[in-house]
C-alpha atoms as a PDB file:
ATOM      1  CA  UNK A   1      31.690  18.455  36.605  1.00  0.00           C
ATOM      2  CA  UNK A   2      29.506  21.401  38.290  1.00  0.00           C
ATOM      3  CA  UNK A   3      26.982  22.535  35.919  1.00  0.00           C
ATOM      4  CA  UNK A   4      25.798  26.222  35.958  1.00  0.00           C
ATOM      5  CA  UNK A   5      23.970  28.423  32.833  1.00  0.00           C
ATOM      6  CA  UNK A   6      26.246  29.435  30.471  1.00  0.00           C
ATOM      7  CA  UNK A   7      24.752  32.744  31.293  1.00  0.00           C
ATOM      8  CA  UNK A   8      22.178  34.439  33.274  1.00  0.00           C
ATOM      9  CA  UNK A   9      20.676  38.141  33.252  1.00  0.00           C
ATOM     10  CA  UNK A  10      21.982  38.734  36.965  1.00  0.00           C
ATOM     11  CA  UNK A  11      25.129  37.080  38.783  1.00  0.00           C
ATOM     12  CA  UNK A  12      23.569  37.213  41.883  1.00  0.00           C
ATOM     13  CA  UNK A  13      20.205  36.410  43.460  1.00  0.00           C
ATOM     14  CA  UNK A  14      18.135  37.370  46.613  1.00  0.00           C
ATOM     15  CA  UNK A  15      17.374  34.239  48.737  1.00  0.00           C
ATOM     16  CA  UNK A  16      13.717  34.579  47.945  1.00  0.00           C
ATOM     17  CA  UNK A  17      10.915  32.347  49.322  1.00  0.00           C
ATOM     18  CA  UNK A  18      10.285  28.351  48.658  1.00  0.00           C
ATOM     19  CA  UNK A  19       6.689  28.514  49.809  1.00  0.00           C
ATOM     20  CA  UNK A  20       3.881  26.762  47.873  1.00  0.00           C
ATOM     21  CA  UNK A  21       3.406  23.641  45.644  1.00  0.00           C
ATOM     22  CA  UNK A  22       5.448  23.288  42.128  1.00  0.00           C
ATOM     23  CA  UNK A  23       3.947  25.259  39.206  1.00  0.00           C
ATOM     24  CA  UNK A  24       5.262  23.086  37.156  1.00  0.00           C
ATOM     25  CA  UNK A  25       7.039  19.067  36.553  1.00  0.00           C
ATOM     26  CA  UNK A  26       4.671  17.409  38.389  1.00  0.00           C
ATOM     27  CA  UNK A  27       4.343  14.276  36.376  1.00  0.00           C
ATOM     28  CA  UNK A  28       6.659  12.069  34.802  1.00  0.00           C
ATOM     29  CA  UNK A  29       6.464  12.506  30.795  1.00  0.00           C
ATOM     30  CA  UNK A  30       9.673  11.582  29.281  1.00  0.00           C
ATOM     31  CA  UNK A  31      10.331   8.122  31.340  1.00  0.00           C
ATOM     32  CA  UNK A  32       8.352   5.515  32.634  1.00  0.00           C
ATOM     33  CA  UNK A  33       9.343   5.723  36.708  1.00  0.00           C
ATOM     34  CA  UNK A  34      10.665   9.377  38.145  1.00  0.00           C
ATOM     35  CA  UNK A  35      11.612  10.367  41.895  1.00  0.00           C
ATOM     36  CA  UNK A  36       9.571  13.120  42.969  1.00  0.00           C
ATOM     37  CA  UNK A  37      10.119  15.816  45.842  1.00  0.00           C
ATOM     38  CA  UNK A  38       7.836  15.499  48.687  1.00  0.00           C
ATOM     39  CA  UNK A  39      10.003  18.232  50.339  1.00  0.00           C
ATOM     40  CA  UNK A  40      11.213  21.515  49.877  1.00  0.00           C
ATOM     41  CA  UNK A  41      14.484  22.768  49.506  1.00  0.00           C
ATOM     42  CA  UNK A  42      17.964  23.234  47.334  1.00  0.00           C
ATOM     43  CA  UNK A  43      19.273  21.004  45.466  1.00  0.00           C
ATOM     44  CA  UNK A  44      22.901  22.232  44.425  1.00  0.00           C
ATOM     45  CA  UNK A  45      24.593  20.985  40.859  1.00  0.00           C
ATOM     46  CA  UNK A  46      26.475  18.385  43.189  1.00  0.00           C
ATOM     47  CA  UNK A  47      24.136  16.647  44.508  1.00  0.00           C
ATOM     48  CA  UNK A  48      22.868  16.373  40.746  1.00  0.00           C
ATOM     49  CA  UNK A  49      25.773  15.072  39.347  1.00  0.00           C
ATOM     50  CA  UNK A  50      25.957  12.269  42.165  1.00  0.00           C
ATOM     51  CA  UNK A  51      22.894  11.190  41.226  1.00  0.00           C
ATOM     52  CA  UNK A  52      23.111  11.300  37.585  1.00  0.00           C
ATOM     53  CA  UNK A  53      26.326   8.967  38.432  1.00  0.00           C
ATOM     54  CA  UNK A  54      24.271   6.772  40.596  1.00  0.00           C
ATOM     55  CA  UNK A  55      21.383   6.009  38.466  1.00  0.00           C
ATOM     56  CA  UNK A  56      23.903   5.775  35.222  1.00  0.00           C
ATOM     57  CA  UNK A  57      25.589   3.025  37.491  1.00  0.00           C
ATOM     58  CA  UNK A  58      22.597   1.147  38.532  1.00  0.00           C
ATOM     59  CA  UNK A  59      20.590   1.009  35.134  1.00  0.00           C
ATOM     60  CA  UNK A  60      23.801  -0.041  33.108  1.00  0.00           C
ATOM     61  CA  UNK A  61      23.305   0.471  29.224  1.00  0.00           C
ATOM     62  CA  UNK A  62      19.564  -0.850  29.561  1.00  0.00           C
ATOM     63  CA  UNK A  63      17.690   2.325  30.001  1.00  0.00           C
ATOM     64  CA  UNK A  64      17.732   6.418  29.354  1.00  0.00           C
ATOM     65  CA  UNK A  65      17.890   8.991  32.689  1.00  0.00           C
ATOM     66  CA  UNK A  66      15.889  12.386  31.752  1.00  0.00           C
ATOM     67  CA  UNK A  67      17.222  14.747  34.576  1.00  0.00           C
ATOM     68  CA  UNK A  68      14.080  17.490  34.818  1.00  0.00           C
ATOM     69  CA  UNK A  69      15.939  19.870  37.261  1.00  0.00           C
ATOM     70  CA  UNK A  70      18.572  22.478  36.445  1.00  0.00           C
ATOM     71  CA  UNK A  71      20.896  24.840  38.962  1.00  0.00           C
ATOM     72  CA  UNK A  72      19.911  27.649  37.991  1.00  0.00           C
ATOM     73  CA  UNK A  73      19.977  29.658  40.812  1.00  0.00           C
ATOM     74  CA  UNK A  74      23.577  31.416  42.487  1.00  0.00           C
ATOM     75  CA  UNK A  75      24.238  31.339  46.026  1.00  0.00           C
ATOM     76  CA  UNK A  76      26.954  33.693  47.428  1.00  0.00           C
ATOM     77  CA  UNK A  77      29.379  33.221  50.256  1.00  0.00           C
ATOM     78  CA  UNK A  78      31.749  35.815  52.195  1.00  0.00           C
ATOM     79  CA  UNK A  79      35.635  34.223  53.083  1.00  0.00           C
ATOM     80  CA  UNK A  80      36.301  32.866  56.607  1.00  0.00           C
ATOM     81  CA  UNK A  81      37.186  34.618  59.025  1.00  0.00           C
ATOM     82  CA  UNK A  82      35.756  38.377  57.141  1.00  0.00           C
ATOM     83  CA  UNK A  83      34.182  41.106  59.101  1.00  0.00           C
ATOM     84  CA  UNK A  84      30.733  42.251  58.695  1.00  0.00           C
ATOM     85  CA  UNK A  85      29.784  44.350  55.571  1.00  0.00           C
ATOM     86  CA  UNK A  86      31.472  45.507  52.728  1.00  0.00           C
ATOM     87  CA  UNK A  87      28.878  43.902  50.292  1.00  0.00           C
ATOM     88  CA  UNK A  88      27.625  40.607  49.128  1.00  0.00           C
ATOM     89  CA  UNK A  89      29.907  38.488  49.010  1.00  0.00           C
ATOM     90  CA  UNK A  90      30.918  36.192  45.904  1.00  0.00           C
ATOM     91  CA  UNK A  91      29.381  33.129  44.052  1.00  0.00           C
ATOM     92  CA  UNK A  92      30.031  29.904  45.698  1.00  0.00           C
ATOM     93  CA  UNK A  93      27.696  27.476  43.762  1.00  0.00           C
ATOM     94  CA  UNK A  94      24.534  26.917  41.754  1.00  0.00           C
ATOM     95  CA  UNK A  95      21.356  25.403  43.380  1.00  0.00           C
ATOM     96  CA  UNK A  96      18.178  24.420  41.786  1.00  0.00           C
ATOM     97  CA  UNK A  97      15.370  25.347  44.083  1.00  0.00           C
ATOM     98  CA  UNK A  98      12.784  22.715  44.795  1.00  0.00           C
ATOM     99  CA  UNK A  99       9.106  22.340  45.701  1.00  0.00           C
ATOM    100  CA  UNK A 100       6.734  19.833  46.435  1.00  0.00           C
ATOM    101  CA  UNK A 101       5.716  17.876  43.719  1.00  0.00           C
ATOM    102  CA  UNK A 102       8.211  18.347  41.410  1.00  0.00           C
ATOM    103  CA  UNK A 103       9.968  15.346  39.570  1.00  0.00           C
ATOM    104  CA  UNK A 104      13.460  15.622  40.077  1.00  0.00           C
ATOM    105  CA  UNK A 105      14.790  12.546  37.828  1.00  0.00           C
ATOM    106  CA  UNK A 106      12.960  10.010  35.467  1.00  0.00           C
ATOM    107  CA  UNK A 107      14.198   6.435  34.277  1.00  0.00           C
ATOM    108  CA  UNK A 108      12.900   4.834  30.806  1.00  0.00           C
ATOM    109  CA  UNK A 109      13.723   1.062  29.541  1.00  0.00           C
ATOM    110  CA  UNK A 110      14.197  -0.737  32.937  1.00  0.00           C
ATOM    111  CA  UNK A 111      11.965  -2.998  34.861  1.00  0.00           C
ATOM    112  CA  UNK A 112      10.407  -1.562  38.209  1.00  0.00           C
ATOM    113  CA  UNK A 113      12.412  -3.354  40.161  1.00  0.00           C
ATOM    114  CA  UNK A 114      15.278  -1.721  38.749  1.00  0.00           C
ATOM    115  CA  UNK A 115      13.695   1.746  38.715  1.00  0.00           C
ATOM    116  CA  UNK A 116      13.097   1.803  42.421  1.00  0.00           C
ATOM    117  CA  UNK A 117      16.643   0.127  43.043  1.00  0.00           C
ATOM    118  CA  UNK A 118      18.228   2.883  41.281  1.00  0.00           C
ATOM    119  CA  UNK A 119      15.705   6.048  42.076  1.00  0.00           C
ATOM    120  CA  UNK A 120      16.633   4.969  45.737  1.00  0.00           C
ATOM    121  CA  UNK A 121      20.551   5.124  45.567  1.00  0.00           C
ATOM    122  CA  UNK A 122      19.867   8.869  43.608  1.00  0.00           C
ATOM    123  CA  UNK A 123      17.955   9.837  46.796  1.00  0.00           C
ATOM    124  CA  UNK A 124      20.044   9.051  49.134  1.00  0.00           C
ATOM    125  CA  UNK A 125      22.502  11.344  47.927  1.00  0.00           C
ATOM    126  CA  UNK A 126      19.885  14.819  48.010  1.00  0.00           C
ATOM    127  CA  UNK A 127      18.723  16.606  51.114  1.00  0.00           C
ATOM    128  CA  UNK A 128      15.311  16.383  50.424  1.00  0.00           C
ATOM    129  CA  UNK A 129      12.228  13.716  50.951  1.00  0.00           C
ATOM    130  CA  UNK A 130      11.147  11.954  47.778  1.00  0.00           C
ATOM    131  CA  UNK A 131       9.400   9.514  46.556  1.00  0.00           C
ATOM    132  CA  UNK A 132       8.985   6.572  43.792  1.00  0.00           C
ATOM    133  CA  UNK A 133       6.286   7.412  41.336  1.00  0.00           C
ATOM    134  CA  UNK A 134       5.486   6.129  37.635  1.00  0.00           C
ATOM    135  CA  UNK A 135       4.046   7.537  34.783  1.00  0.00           C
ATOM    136  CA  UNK A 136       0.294   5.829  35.238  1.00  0.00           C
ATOM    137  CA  UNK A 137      -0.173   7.399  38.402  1.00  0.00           C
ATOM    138  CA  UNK A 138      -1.770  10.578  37.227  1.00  0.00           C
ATOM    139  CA  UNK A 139      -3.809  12.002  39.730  1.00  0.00           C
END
């Protein structure tokens, strides 16, 4: 299932801008491996879930996921086929909005070999460049 907030302070958002590095996430602290964003971009509740599914998969009962992302953000779309105007049109989904640097999903109580294997089936599922980092590479 689609996650969204259970409720926000406005239903819809201006597009906004993406620029810069992540203020914040940067470094795994919950797990022992994490995927991190090398990219920018959106990231919509979807494309969460279908990793959440892959890395549950892959890892088994052996180890914990910590997802450190969350849609959080509304993006609108008009109907096919509607003319110009008229207003915004209505929510269509939720995206989380991603920067460089931020760590998108972290793995605890698996071997590396395992972490990597399943950090890589999550990534090919999102839209944006990551990368395989663990928790001793604080830089």
């Amino acid at each position: 299932m689609a996650t969204q907030p259970r409720r926000s302070k406005y239903r819809k958002f201006q597009k906004g801008q993406m620029k810069g590095q992540s203020a914040g996430g940067c470094f795994v602290t919950f797990g022992d491996f994490g995927m991190q964003a090398i990219g920018r971009g959106t990231v919509t509740a979807k494309q969460i879930e279908a990793c959440r599914v892959a890395i549950n998969r892959s890892i088994k009962k052996s180890g914990k996921i910590h997802i450190k992302i969350f849609p959080d953000k509304s993006l609108t779309r008009k109907p096919a086929e509607t003319r110009m105007g008229k207003g915004k049109g209505g929510v269509d989904h939720w995206v989380a909005v991603i920067r460089p640097g931020r760590v998108l999903f972290e793995v605890a109580g698996v071997s590396m070999e395992q972490a990597k294997e399943c950090l890589s089936k999550a990534a090919a599922k999102l839209n944006i460049p990551t990368r395989f980092v663990s928790r001793l590479e604080r830089i």
